[in-house]
C-alpha atoms as a PDB file:
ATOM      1  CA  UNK A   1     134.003-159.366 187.810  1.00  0.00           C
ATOM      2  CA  UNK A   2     135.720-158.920 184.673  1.00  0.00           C
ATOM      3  CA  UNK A   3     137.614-155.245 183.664  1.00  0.00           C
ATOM      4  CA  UNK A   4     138.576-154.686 180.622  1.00  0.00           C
ATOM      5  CA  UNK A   5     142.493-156.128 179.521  1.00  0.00           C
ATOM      6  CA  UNK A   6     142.174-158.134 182.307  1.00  0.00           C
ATOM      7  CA  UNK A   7     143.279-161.171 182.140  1.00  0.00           C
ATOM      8  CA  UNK A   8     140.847-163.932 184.060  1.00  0.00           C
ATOM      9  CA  UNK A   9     142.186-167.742 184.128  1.00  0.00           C
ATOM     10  CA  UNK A  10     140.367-170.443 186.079  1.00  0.00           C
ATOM     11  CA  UNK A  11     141.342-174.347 187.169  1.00  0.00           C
ATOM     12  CA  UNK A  12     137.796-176.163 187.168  1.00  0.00           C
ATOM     13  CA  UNK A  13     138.227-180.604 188.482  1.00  0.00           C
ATOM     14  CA  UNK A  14     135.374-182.732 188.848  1.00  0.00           C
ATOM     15  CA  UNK A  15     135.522-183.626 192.203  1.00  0.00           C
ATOM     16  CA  UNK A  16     135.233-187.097 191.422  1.00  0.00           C
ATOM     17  CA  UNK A  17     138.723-187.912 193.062  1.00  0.00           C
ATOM     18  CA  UNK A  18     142.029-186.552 194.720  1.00  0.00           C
ATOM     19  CA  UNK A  19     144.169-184.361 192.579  1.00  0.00           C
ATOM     20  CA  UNK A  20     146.853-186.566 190.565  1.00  0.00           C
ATOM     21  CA  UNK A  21     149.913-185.322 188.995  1.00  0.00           C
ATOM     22  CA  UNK A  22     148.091-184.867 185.349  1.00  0.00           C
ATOM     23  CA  UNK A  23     145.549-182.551 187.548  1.00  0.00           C
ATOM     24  CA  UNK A  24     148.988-180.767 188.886  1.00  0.00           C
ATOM     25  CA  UNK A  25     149.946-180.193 185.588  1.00  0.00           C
ATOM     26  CA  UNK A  26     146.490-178.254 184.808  1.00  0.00           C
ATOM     27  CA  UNK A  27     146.165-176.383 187.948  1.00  0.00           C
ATOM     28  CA  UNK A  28     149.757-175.092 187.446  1.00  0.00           C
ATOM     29  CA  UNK A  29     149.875-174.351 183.879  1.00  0.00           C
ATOM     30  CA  UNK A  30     146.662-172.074 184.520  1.00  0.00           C
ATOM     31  CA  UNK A  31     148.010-170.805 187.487  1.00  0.00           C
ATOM     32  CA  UNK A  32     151.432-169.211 186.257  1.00  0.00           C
ATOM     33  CA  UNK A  33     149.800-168.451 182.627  1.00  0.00           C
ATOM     34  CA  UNK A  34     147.516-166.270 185.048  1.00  0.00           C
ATOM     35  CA  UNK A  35     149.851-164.582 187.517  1.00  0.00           C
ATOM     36  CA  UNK A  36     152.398-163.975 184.308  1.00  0.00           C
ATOM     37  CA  UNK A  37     150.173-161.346 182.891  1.00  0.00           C
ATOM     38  CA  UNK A  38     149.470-159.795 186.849  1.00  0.00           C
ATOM     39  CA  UNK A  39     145.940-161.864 186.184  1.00  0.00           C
ATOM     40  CA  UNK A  40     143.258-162.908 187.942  1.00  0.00           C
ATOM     41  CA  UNK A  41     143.167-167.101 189.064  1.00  0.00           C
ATOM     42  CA  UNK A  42     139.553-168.942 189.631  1.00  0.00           C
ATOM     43  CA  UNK A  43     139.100-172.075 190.845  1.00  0.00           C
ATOM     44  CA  UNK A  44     135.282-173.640 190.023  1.00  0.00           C
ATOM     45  CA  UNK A  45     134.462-177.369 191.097  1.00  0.00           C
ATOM     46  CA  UNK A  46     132.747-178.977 188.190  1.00  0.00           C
ATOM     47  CA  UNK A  47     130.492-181.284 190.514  1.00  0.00           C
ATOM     48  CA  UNK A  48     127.427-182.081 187.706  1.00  0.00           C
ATOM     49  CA  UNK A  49     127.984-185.264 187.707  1.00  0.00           C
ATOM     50  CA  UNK A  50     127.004-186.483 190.832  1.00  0.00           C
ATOM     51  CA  UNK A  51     127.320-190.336 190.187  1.00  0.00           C
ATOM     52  CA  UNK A  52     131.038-189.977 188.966  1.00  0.00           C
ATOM     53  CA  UNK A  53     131.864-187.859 192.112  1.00  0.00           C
ATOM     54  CA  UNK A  54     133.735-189.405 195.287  1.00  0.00           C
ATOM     55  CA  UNK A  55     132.104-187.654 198.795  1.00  0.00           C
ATOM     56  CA  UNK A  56     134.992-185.107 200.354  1.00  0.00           C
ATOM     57  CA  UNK A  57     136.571-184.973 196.656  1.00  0.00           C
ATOM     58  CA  UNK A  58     135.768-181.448 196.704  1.00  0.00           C
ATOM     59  CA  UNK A  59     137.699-180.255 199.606  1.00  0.00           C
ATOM     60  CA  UNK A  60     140.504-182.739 199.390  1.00  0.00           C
ATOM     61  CA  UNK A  61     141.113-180.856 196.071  1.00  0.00           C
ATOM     62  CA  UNK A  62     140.892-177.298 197.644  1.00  0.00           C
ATOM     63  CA  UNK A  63     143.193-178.553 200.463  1.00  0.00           C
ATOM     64  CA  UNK A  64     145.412-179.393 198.095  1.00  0.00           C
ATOM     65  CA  UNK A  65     145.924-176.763 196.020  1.00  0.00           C
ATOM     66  CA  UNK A  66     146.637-174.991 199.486  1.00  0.00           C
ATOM     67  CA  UNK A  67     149.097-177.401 199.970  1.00  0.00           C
ATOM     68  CA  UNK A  68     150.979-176.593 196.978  1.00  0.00           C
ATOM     69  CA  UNK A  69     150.554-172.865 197.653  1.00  0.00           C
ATOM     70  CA  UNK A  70     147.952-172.649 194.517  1.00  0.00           C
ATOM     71  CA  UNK A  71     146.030-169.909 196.174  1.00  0.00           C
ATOM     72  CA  UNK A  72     142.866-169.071 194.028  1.00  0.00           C
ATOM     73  CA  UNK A  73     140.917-165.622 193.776  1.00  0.00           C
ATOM     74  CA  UNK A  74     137.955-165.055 195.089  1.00  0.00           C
ATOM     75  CA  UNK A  75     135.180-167.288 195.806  1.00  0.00           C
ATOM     76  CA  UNK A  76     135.050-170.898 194.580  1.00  0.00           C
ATOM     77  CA  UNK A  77     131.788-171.793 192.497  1.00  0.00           C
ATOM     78  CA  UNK A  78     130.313-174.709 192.557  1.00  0.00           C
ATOM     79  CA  UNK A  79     128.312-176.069 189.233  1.00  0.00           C
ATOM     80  CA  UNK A  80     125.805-177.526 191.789  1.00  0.00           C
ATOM     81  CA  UNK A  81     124.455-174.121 192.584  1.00  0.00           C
ATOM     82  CA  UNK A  82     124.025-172.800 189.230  1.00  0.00           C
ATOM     83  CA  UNK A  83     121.407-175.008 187.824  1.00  0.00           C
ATOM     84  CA  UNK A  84     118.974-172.573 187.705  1.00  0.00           C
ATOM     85  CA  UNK A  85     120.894-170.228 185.071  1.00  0.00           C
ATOM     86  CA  UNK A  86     122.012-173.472 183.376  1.00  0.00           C
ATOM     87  CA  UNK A  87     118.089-174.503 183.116  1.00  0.00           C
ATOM     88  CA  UNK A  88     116.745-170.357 182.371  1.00  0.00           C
ATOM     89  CA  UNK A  89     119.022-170.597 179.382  1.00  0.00           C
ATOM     90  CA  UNK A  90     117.421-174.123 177.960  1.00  0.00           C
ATOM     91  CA  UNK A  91     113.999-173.128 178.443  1.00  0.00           C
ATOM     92  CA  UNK A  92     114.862-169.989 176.396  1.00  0.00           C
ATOM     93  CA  UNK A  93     116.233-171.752 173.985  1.00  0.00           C
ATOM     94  CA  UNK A  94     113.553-174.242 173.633  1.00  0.00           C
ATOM     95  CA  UNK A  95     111.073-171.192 173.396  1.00  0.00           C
ATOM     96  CA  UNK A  96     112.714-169.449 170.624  1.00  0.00           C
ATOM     97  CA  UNK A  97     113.494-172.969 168.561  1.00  0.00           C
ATOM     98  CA  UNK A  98     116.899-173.156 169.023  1.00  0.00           C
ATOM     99  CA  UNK A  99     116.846-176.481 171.001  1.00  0.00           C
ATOM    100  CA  UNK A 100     114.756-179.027 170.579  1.00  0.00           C
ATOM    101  CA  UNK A 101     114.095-182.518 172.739  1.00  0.00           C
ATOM    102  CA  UNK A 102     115.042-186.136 171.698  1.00  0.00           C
ATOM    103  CA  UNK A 103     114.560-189.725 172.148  1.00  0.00           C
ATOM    104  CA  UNK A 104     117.238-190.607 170.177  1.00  0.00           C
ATOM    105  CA  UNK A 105     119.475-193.967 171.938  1.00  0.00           C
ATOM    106  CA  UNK A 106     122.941-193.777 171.575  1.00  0.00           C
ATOM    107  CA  UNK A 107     122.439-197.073 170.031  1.00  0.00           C
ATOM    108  CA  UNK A 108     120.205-195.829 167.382  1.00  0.00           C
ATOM    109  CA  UNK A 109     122.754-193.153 166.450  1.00  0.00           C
ATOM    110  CA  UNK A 110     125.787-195.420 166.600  1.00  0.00           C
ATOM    111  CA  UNK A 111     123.675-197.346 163.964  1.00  0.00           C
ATOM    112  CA  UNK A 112     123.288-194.401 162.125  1.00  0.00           C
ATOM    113  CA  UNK A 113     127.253-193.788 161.659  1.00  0.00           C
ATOM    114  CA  UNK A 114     128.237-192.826 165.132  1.00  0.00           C
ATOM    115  CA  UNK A 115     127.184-188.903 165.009  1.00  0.00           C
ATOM    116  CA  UNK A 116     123.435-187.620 165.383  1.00  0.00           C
ATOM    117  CA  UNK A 117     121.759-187.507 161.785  1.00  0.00           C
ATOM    118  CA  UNK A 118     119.079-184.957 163.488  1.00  0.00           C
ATOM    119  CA  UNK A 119     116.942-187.212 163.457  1.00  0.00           C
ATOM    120  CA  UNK A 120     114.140-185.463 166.044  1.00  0.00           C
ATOM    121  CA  UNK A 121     114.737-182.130 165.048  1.00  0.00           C
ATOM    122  CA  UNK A 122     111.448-181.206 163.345  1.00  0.00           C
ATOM    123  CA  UNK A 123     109.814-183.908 165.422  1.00  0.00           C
ATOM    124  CA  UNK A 124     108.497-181.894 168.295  1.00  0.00           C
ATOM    125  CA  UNK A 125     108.647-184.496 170.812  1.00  0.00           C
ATOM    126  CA  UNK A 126     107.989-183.744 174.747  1.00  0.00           C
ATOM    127  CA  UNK A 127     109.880-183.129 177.566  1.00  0.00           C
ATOM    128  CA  UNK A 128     109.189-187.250 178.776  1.00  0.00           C
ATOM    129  CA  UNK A 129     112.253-189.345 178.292  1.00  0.00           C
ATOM    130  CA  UNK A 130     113.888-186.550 176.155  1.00  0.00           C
ATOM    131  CA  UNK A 131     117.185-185.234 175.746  1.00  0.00           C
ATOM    132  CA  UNK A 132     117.578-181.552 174.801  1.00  0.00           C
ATOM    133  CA  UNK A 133     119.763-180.800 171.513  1.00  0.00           C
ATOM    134  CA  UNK A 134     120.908-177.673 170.727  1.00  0.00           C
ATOM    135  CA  UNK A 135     120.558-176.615 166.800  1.00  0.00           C
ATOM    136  CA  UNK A 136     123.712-176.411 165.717  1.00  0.00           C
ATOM    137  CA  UNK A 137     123.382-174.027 162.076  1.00  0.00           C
ATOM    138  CA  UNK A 138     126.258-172.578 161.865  1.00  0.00           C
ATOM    139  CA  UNK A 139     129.389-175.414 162.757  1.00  0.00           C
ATOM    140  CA  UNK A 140     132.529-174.113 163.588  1.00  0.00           C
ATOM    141  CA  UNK A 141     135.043-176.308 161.614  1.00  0.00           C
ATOM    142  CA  UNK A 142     138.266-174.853 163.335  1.00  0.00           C
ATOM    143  CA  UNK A 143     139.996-172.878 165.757  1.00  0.00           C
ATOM    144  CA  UNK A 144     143.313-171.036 167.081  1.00  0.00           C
ATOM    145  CA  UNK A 145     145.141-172.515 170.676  1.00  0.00           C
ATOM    146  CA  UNK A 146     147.416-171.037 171.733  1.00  0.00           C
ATOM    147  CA  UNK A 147     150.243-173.314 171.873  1.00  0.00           C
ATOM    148  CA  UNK A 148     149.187-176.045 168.996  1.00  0.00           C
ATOM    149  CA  UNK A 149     147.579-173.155 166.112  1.00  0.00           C
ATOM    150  CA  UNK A 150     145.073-174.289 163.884  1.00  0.00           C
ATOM    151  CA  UNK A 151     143.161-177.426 164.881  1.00  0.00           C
ATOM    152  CA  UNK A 152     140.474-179.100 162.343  1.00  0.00           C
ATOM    153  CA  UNK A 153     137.376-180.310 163.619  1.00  0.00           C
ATOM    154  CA  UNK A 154     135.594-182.993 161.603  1.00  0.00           C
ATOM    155  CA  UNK A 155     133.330-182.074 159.953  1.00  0.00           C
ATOM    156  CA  UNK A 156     130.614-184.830 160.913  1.00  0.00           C
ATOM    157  CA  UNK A 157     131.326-183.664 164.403  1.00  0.00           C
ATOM    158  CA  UNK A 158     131.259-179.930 163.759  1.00  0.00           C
ATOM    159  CA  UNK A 159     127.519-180.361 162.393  1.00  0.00           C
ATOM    160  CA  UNK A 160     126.022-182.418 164.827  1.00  0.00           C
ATOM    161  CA  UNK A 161     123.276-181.087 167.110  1.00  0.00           C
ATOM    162  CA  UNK A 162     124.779-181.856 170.359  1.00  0.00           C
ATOM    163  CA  UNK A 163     122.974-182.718 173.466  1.00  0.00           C
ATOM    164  CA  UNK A 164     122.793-179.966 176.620  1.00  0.00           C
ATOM    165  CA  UNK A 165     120.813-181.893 178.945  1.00  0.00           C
ATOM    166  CA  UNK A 166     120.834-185.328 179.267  1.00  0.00           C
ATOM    167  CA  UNK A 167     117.780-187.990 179.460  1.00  0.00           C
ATOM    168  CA  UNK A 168     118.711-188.458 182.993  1.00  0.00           C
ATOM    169  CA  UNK A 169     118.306-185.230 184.250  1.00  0.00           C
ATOM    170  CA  UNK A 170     122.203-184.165 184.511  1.00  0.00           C
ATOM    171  CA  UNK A 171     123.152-180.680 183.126  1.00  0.00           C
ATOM    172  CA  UNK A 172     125.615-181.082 180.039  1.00  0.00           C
ATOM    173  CA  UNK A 173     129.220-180.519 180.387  1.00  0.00           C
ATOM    174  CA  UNK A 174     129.591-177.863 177.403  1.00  0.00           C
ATOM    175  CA  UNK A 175     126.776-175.693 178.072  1.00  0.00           C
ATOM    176  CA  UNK A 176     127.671-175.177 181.583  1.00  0.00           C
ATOM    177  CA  UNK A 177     130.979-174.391 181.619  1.00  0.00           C
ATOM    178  CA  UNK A 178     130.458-171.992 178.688  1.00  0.00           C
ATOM    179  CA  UNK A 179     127.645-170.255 181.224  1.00  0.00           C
ATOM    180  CA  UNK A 180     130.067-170.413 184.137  1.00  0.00           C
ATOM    181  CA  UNK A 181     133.017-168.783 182.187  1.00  0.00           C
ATOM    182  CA  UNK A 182     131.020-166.301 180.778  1.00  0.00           C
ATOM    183  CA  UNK A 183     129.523-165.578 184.138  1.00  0.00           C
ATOM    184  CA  UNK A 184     133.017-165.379 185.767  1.00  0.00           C
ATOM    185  CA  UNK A 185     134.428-163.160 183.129  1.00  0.00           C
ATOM    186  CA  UNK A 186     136.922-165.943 181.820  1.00  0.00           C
ATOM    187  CA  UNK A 187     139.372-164.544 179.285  1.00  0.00           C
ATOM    188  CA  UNK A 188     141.284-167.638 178.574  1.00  0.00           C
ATOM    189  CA  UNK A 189     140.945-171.295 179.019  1.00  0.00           C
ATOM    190  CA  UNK A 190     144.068-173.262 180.017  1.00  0.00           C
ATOM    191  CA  UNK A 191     143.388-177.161 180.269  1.00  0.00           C
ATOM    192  CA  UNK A 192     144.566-180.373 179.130  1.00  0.00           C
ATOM    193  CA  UNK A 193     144.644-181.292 175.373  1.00  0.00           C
ATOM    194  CA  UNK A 194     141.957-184.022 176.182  1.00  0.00           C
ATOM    195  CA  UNK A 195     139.421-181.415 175.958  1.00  0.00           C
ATOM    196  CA  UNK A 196     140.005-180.095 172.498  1.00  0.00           C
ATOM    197  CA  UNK A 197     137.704-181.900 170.829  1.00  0.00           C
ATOM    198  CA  UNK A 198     134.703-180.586 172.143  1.00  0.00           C
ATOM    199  CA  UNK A 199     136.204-176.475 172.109  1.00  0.00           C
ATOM    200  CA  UNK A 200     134.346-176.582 168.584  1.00  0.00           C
ATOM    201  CA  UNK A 201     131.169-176.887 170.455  1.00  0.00           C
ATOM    202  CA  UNK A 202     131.811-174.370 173.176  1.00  0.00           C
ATOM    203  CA  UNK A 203     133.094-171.972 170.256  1.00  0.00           C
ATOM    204  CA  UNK A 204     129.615-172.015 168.839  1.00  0.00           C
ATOM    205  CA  UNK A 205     128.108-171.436 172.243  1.00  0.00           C
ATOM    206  CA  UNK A 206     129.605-167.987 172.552  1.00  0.00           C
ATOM    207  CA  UNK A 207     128.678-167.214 168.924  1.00  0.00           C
ATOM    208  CA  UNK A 208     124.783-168.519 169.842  1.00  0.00           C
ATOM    209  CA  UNK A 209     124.965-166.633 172.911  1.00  0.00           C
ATOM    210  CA  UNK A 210     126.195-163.393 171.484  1.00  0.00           C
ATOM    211  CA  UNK A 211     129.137-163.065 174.311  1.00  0.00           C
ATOM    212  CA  UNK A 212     132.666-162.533 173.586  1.00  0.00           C
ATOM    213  CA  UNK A 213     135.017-166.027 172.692  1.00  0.00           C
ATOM    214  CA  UNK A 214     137.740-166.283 175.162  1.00  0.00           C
ATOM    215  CA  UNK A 215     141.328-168.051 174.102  1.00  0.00           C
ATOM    216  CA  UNK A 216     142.484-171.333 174.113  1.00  0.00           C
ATOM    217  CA  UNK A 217     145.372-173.121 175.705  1.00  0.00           C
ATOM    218  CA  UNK A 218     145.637-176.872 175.811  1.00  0.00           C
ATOM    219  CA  UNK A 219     148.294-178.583 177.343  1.00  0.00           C
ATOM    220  CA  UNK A 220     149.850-181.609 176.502  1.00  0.00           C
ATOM    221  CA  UNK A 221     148.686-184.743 178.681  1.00  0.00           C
ATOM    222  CA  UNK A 222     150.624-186.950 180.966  1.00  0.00           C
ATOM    223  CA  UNK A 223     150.077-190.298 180.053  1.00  0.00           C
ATOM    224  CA  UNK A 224     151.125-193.869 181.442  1.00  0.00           C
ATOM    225  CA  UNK A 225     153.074-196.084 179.378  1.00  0.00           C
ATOM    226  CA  UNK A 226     150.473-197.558 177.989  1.00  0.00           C
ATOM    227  CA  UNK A 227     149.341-194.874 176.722  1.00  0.00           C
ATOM    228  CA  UNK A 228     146.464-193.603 178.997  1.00  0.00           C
ATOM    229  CA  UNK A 229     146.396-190.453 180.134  1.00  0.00           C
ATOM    230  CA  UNK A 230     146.405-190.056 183.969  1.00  0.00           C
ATOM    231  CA  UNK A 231     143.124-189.652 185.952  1.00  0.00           C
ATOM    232  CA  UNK A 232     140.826-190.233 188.532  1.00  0.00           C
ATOM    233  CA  UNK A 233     138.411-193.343 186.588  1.00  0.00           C
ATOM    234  CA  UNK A 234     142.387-195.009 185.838  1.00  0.00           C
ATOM    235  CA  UNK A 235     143.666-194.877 189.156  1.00  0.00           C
ATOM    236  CA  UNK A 236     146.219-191.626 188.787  1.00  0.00           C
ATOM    237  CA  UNK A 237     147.992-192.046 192.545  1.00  0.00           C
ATOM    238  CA  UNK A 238     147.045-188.910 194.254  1.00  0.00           C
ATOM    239  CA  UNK A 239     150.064-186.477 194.752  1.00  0.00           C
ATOM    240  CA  UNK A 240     151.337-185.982 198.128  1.00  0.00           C
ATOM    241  CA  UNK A 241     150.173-182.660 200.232  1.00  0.00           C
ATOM    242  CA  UNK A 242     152.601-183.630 203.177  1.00  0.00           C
ATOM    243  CA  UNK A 243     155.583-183.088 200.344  1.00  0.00           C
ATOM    244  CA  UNK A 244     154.523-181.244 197.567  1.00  0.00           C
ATOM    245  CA  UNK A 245     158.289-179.849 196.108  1.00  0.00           C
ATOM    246  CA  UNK A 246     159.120-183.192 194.011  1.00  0.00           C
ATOM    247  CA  UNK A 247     155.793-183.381 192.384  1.00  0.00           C
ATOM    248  CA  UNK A 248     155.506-179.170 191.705  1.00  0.00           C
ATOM    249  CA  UNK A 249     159.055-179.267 190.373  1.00  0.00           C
ATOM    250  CA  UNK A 250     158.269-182.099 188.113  1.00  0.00           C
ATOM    251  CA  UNK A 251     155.176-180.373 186.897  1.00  0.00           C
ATOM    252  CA  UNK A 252     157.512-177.613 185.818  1.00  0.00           C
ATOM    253  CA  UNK A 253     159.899-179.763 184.245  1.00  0.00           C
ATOM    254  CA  UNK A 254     157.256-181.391 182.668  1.00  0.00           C
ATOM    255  CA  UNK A 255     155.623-178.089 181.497  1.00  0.00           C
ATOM    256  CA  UNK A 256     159.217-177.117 179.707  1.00  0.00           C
ATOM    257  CA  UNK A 257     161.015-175.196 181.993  1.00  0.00           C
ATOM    258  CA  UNK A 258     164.381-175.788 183.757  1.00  0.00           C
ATOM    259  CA  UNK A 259     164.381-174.980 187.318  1.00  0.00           C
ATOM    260  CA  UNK A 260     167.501-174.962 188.870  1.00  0.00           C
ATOM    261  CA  UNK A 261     168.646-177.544 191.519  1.00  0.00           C
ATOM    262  CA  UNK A 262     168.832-174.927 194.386  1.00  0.00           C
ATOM    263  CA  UNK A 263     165.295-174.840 193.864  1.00  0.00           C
ATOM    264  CA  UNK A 264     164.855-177.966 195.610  1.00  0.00           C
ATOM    265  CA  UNK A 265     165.757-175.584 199.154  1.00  0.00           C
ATOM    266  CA  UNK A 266     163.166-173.229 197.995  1.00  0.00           C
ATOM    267  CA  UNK A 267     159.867-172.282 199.732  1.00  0.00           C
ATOM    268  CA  UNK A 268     156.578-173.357 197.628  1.00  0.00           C
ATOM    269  CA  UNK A 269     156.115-169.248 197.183  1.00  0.00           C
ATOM    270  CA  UNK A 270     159.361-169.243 195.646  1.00  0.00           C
ATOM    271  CA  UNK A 271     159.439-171.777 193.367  1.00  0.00           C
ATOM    272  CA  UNK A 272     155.752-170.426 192.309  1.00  0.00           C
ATOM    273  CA  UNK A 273     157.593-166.817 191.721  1.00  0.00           C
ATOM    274  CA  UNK A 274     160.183-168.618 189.673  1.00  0.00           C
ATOM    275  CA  UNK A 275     157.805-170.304 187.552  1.00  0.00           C
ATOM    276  CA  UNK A 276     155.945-167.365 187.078  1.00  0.00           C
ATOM    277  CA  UNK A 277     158.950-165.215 186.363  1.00  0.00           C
ATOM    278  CA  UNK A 278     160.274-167.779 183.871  1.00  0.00           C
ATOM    279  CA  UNK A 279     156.618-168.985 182.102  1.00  0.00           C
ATOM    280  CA  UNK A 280     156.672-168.839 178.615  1.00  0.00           C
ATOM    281  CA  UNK A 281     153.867-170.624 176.169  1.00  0.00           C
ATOM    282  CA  UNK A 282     156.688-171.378 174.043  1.00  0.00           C
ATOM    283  CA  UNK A 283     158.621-173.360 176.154  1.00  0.00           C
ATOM    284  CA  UNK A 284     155.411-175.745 175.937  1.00  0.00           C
ATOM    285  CA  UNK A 285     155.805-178.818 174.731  1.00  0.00           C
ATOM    286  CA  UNK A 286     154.014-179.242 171.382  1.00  0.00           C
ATOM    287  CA  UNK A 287     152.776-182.495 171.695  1.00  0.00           C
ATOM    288  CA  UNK A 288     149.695-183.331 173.087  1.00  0.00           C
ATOM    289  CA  UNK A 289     150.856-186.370 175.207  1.00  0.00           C
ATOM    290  CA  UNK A 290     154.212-186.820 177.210  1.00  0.00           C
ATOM    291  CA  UNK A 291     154.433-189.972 179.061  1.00  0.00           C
ATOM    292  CA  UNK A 292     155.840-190.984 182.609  1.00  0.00           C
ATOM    293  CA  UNK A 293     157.524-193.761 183.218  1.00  0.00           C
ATOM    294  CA  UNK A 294     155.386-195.163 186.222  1.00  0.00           C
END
């Protein structure tokens, strides 16, 4: 799917509730950071978590996105279907020593300081009641985004063997979206700053898997004034699909730009060419939280 200097961007929710305005503000910033450079925009539904997912989320959000005239390229994927390439990659790993299984509690390792020790790593426990860590030899300590440059990574964190299947079964978060990207031919990942802690780990999962790193992008959060950031588990209000100007002009105020007021009488495609036409990383914000008075 990927050609070469071609850019490839990609909005991935958890369908575990209706798109907010904090979602808005990912979708979009992906969207025109995209179509800016005449690039290519995915959309992926991160449904591994079934528990934590709400039933219709999934097409609610896709009807949405319509609804705001978000229209994504190609086919959507669905992290449901690609368990088998998510599981052909852990068995390999466990073959060749790379990952091992463990029994570890999270109690146990908050006991032990809060971060894994590696406690199991030399253990050769079974797959029964096991975890699956990946060996983590090489810990990347920092990276470049885009918009905020240089960002540490503790180092306690950095080191840590981290987990890419869980004891109950479920596929791990970082592994699979570093599968699915690479699969998709990704170039850069635009999201919300809430996710730049673990970009360390998916860092080294390029490096372990020999494939190309893509960019990073995080976006500042929209958070209450209480300081939690808006989503799904805190009860974001979903934004409105019968009226979707106020809340796609906001997200574009909120994103640093300055549309103009005659915008207001403007199709969705033309406020979407606007942005576009006027998207600039550094009219970001720099700070990783702006909060909304509601």
């Amino acid at each position: 799917m990927s050609t070469k200097n071609h850019y490839i961007g990609r909005f991935a929710p958890s369908p575990s509730g209706p798109l907010h305005f904090g979602s808005l503000i990912a979708a979009l910033g992906s969207y025109l950071q995209a179509k800016s450079q005449q690039g290519t925009w995915l959309v992926r539904m991160e449904d591994l978590d079934p528990p934590r997912e709400m039933p219709g989320a999934a097409d609610d959000i896709l009807r949405t996105l319509e609804a705001y005239g978000l229209e994504w390229d190609g086919t959507v994927i669905y992290q449901s279907q690609r368990h088998d390439a998510y599981q052909a990659q852990i068995d390999a790993w466990l073959q060749s020593r790379e990952a091992y299984y463990c029994q570890c509690t999270r109690k146990q390792i908050k006991l032990a300081g809060g971060y894994y020790p590696g406690t199991c790593r030399d253990l050769n426990h079974r797959a029964g009641n096991s975890a699956v860590r990946l060996k983590v030899n090489t810990p990347v300590t920092h990276f470049d985004d885009e918009l905020h440059g240089r960002i540490e990574i503790p180092a306690s964190l950095a080191q840590e063997d981290f987990i890419i299947h869980r004891r109950d079964g479920l596929f791990a978060y970082n592994l699979a979206v570093v599968l699915d990207d690479i699969a998709q031919g990704v170039t850069e990942v635009v999201r919300g700053a809430d996710l730049i802690e673990p970009t360390g780990r998916q860092i080294g999962l390029y490096r372990q898997l020999a494939q190309p790193e893509v960019s990073y992008l995080h976006l500042p959060l929209a958070v209450t004034e209480n300081g939690n950031k808006l989503s799904k588990q805190n009860h974001a209000p979903a934004i409105d699909k019968a009226n979707p100007k106020p809340a796609l002009i906001g997200a574009l105020i909120f994103l640093g730009m300055a549309p103009p007021a005659e915008l207001a009488d403007a199709s969705l495609e033309e406020i979407l060419r606007w942005g576009t036409d006027n998207w600039h990383v550094g009219k970001l914000p720099k700070s990783t939280a702006i909060t909304l008075a509601f």
